[in-house]
Protein backbone atom coordinates (compact mmCIF):
# COMPACT_ATOMS: atom_id res chain seq x y z
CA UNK A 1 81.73 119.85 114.35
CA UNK A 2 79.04 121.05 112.68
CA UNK A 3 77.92 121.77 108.77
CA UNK A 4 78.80 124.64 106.62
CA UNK A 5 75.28 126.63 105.43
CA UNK A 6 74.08 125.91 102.09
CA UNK A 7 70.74 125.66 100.78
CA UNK A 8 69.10 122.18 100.01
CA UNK A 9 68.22 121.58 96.76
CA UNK A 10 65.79 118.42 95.80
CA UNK A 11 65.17 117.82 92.46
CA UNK A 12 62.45 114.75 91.61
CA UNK A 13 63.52 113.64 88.61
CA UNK A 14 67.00 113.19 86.72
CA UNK A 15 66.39 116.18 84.24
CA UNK A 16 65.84 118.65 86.78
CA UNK A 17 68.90 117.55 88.70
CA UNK A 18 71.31 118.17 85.43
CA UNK A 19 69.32 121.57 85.08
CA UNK A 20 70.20 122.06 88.82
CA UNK A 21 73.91 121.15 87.73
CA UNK A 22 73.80 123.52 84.88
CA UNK A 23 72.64 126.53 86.47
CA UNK A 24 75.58 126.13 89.66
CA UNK A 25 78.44 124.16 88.67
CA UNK A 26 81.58 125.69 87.49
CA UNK A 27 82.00 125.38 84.10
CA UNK A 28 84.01 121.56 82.55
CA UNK A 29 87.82 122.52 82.09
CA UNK A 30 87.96 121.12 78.69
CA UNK A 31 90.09 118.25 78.44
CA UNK A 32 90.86 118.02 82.03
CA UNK A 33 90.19 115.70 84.37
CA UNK A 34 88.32 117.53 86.98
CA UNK A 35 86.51 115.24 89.26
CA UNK A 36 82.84 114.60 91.67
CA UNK A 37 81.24 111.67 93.71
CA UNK A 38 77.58 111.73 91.58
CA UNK A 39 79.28 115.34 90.42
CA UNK A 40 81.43 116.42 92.68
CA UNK A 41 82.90 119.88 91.25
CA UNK A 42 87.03 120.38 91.28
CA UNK A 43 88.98 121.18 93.64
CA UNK A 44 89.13 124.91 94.91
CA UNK A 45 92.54 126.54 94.71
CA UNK A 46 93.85 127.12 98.57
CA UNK A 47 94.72 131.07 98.69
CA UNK A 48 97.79 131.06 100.63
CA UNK A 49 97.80 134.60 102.12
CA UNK A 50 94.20 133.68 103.18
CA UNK A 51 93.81 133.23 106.83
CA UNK A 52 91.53 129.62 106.26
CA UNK A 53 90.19 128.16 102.85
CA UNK A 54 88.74 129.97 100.38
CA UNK A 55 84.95 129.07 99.81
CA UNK A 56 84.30 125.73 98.14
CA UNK A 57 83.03 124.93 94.41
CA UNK A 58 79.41 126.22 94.55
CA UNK A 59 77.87 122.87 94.70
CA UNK A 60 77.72 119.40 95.81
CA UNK A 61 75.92 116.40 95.08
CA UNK A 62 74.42 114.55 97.77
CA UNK A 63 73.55 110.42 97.44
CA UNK A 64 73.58 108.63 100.49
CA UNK A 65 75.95 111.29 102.39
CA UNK A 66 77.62 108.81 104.34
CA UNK A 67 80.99 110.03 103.10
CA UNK A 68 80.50 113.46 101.92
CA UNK A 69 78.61 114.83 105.58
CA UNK A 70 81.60 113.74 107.55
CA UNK A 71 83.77 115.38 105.19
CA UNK A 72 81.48 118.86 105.66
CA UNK A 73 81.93 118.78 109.16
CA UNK A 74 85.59 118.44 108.68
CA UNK A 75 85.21 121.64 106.40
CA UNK A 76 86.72 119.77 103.36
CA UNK A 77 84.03 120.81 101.40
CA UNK A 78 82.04 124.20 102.12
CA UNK A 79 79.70 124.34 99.04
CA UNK A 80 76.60 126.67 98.21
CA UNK A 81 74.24 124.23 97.10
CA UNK A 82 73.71 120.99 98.36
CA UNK A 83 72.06 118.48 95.64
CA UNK A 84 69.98 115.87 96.96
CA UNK A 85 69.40 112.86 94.43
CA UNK A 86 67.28 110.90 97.16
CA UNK A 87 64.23 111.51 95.56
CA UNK A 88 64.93 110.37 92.25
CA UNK A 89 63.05 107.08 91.76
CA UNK A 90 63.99 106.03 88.45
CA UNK A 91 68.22 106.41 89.74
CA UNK A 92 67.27 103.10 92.00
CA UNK A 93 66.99 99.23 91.42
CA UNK A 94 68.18 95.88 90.31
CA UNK A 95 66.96 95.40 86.68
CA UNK A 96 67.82 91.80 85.68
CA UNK A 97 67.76 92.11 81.45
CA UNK A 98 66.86 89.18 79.25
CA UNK A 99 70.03 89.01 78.02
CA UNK A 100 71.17 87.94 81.45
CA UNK A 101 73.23 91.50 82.07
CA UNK A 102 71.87 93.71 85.14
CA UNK A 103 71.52 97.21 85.26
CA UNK A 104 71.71 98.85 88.91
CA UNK A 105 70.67 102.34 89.60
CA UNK A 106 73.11 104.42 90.64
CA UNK A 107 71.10 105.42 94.18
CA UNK A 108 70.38 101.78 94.63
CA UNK A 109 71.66 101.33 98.74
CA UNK A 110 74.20 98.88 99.59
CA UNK A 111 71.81 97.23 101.67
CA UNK A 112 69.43 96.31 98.74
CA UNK A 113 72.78 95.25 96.89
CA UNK A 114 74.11 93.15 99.89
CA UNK A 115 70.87 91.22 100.25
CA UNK A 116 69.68 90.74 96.60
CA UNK A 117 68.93 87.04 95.45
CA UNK A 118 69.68 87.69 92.19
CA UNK A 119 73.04 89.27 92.43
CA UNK A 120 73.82 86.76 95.12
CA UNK A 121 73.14 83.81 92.69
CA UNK A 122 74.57 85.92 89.49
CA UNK A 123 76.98 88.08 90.74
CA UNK A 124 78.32 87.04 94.25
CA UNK A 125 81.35 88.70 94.12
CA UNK A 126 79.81 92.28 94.12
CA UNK A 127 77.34 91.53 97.18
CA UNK A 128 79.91 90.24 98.86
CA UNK A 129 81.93 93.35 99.18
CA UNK A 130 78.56 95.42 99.75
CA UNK A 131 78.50 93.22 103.39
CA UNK A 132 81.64 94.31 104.17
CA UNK A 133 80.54 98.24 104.04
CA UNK A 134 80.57 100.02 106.88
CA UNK A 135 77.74 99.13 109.51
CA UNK A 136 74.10 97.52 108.56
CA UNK A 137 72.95 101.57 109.64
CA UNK A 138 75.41 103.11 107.00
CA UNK A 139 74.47 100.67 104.41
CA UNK A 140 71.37 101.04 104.32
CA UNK A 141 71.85 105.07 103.82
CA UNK A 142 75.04 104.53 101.28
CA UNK A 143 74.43 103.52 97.66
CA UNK A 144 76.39 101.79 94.71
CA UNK A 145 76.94 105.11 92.62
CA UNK A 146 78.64 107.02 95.97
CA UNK A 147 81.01 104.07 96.38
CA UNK A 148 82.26 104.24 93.11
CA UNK A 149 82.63 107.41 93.35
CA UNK A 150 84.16 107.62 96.94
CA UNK A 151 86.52 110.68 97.99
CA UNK A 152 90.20 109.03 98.18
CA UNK A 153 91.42 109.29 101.60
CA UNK A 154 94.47 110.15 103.59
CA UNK A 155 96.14 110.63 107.24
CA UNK A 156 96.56 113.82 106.17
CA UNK A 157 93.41 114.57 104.55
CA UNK A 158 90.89 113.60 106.43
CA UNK A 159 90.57 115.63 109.61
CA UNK A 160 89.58 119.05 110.78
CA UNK A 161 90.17 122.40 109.47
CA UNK A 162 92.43 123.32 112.71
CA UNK A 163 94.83 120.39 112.03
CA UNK A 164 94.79 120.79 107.86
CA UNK A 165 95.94 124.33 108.87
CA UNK A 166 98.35 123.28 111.40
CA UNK A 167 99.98 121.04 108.79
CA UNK A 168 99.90 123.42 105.95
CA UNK A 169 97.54 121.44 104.58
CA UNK A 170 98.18 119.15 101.68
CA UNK A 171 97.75 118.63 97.70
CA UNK A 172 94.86 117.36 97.77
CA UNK A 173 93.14 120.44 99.58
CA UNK A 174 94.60 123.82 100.02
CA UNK A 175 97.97 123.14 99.88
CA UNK A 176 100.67 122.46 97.34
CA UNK A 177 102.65 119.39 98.98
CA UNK A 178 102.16 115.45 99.82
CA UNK A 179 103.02 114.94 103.18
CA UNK A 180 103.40 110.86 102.38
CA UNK A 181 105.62 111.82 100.04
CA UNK A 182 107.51 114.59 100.57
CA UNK A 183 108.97 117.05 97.09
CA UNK A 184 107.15 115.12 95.18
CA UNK A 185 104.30 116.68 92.99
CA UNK A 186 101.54 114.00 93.28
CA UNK A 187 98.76 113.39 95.69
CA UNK A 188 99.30 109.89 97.32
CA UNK A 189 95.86 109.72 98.89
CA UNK A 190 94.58 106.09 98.23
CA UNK A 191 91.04 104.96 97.01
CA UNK A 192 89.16 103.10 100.11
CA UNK A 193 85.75 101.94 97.82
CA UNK A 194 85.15 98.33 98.80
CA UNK A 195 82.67 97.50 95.85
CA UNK A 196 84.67 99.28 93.03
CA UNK A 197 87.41 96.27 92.37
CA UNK A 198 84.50 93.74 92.48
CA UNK A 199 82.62 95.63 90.08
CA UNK A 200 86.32 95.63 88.05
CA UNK A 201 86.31 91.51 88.02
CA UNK A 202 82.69 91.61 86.82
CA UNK A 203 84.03 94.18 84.06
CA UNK A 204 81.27 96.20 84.58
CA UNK A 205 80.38 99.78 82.75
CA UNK A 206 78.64 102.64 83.99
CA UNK A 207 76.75 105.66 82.54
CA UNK A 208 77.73 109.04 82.65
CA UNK A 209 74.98 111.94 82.07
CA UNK A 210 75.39 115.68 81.28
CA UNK A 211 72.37 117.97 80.19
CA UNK A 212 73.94 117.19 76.81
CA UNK A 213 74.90 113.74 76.18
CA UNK A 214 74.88 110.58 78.28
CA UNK A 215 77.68 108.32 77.50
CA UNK A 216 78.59 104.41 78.98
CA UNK A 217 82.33 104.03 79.86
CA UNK A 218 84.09 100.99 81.64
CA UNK A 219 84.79 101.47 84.72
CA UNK A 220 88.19 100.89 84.59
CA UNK A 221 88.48 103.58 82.56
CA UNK A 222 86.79 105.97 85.25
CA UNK A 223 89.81 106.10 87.25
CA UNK A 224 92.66 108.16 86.46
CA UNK A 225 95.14 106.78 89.31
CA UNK A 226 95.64 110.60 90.88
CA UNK A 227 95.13 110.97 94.46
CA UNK A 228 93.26 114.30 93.94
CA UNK A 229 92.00 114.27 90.19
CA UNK A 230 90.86 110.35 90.93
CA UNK A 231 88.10 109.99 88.35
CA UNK A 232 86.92 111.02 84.92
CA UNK A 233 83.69 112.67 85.99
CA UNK A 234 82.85 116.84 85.28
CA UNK A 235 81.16 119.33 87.54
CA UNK A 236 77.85 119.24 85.37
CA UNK A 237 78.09 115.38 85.08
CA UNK A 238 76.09 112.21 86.74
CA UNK A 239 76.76 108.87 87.18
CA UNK A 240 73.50 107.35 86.87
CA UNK A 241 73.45 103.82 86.24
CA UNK A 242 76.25 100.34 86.38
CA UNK A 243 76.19 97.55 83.25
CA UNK A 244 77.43 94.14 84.48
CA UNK A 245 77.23 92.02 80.97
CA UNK A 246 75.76 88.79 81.21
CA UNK A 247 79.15 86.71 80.48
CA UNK A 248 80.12 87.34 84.31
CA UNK A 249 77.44 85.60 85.60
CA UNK A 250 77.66 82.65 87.09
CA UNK A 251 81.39 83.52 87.96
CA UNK A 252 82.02 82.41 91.66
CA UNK A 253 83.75 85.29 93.35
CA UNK A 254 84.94 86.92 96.75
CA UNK A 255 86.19 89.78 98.69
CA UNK A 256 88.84 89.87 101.59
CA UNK A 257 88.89 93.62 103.61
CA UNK A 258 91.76 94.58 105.89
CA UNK A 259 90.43 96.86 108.60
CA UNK A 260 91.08 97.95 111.82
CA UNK A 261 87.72 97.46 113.20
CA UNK A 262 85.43 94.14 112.21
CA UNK A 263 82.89 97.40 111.33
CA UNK A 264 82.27 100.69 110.10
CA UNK A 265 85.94 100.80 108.95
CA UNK A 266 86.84 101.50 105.25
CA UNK A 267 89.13 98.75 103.73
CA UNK A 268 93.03 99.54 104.40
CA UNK A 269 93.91 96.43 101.83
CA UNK A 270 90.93 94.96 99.88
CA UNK A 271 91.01 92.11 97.50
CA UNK A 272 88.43 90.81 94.79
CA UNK A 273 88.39 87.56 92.66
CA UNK A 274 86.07 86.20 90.16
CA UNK A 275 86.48 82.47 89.34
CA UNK A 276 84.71 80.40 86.64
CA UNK A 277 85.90 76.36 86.24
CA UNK A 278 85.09 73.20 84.27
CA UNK A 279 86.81 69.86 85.19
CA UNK A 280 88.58 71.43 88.11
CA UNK A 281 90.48 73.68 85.71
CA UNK A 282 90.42 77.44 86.10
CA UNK A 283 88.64 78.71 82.86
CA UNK A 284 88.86 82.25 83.60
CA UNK A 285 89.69 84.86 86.44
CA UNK A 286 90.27 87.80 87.26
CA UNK A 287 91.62 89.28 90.48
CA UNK A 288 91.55 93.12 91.49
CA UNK A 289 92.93 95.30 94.75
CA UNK A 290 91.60 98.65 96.72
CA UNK A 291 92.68 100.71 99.58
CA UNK A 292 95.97 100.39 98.60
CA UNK A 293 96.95 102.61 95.28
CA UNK A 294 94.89 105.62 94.39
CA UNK A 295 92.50 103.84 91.88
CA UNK A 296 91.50 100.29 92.85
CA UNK A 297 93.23 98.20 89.53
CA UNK A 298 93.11 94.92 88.52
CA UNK A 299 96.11 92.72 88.64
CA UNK A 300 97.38 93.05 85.46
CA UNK A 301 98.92 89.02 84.38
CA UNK A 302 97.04 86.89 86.92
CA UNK A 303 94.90 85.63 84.72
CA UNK A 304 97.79 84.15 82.63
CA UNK A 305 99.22 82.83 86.06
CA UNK A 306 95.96 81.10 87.10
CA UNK A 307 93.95 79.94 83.34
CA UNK A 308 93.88 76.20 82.77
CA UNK A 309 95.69 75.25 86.09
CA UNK A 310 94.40 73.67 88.59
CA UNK A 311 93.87 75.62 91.79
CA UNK A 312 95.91 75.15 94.70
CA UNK A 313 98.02 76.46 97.64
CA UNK A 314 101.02 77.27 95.46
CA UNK A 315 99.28 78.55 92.19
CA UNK A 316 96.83 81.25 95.00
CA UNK A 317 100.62 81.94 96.65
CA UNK A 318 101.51 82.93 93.05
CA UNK A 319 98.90 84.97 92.45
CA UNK A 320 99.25 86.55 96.01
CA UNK A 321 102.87 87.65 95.33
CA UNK A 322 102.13 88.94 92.16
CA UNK A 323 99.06 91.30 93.78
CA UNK A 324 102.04 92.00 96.23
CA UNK A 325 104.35 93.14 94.34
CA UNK A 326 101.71 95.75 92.34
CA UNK A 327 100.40 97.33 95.22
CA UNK A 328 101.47 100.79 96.19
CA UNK A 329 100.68 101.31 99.55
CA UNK A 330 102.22 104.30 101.28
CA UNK A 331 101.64 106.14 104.58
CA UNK A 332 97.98 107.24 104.24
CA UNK A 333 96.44 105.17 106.80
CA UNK A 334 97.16 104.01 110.12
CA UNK A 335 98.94 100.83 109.48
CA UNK A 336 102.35 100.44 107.98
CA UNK A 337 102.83 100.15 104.42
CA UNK A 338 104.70 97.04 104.70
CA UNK A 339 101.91 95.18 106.78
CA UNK A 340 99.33 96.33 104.34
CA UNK A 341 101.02 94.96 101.57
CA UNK A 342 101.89 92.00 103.11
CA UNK A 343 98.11 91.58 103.83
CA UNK A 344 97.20 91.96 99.62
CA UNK A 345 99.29 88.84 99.40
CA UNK A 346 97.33 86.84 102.48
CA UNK A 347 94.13 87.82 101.41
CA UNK A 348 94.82 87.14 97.70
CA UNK A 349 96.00 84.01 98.59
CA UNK A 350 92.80 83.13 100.56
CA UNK A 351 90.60 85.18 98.24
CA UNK A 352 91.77 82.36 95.30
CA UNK A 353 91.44 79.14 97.42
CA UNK A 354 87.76 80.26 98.54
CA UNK A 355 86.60 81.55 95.10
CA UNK A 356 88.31 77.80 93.93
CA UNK A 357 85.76 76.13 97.05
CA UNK A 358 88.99 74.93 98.71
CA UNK A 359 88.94 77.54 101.39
């Protein structure tokens, strides 16, 4: 399949990119929740007595492109303008602080994530998921600011033009029904970001820009929990940089990813814990889940279910039941729903023992 024309735009710095933004995206709905990866403009309307989709927004913004050039060539997006952040210097790096926080740029790769000393000695639990990315090849191309900002994915979603249109296509583009769930009014599509719920265990903040204002949100705050309208970002807007304070570090942590293949494949059940212990007791944790709802969430009581115990096989079965029972997976991937959420409970199970070092 090949790419929709648009012409290439390359902006060197981080000013010249929001002027870039200003001059083509639409306009911000105000008070709505219209959404981009690194700017992504909203959704395009599906014309129904058209005979294919109407154009796309009139621009796109382009980080690693490991996600969003696949998606071109499946004509999910057809935009104008094509954004290219690659040669932005100062939107890359691992900036230890004095404080002991980090800041990471939002174009820093995967790669340079998966293999950093410092984040493996500070912060293990986010280069941890980073290794499970994809391929080595992919990582190095895909960065930390795309895979927060990852397109949610479906069965129904993700494929070409002829078989959208063949289906009627679906909420989430063109059309005006969920084929997971059918009459219903939302979009089901789920969130497949592996880094995104171990960034949500380090509680970690991120900075949003606009040609007017730059503001710093928590992350878990950036999700809205909509298939379609998934995150709190505007057409003219930029995610730029990620915060992780300095009272995570030292936190032991892990990630367990479901996936069909042991490569390449994004996470159909993924599960994040941070850990931190004196005398054997559990001081403090936190556990979160992705691939399985359309925001990744953390588990909302498990660290009342695991704090001052001491960790073992029936306290990580606990916490794997309760992870269970708040994941919402439905039919938007290729394995059952049931097996899926069966595998949040194995892997949260696991996930607790190894952050514990009894696994």
């Amino acid at each position: 399949m090949s790419l929709p024309q648009f012409k290439l735009l390359r902006p060197r710095s981080l000013e010249e990119a929001l002027d870039f933004l200003s001059k083509y995206a639409p306009d911000p709905a105000p008070g709505g929740l219209e959404t981009a990866a690194l700017g992504r403009p909203p959704r395009t309307p599906f014309v129904q007595t058209a005979s294919i989709p109407t154009q796309d927004a009139s621009i796109r913004v382009l980080a690693g492109g490991t996600d969003l050039v696949p998606s071109m060539r499946q004509k999910l997006f057809e935009p104008q303008y094509m954004l290219d952040l690659r040669a932005i210097s100062a939107l890359r790096g691992i900036k230890p602080q004095a404080d002991g926080s980090v800041e990471i740029g939002a174009l820093t790769s995967l790669r340079s994530i998966e293999r950093s000393e410092f984040l493996r000695q500070h912060f293990p639990v986010l280069a941890d998921a980073a290794a499970t990315v994809a391929s080595p090849t992919l990582r190095n191309m895909g960065t930390i600011g795309g895979n927060i900002c990852l397109d949610t994915r479906c069965l129904w979603y993700n494929q070409s033009l002829t078989w959208r249109k063949g289906c009627g296509f679906c909420i989430k583009k063109d059309g005006d029904l969920c084929h997971v769930a059918p009459g219903g009014t939302t979009c089901w599509a789920a969130f497949s970001g592996d880094t995104p719920p171990s960034l949500l265990c380090l509680n970690a903040e991120i900075e949003i820009v606009s040609p007017s204002r730059a503001s710093r949100i928590s992350l878990q705050d950036f999700y809205t929990g909509l298939g379609d309208n998934y995150r709190k970002l505007q057409p003219n807007e930029l995610v730029t940089r990620v915060f992780l304070p300095p009272s995570m570090a030292g936190y032991r942590g892990v990630y367990r990813k479901l996936r069909v293949r042991g490569s390449i494949d994004y996470p159909l059940a993924g599960v994040a814990v941070t850990m931190k212990q004196s005398n054997g007791h559990i001081d403090d944790a936190r556990i979160a889940i992705t691939a399985v709802n359309p925001a990744p969430m953390l588990i909302r009581g498990a660290s009342e279910i695991l704090i001052g115990k001491l960790p073992n096989e029936s306290l990580a079965e606990a916490a794997g039941d309760l992870a269970a029972r708040i994941s919402k997976p439905l039919t938007t991937s290729a394995l059952t729903p049931e097996y899926r959420r069966e595998m949040i409970r194995v892997f949260t199970k696991r996930a607790v023992l190894a952050a514990a070092g009894l696994n």
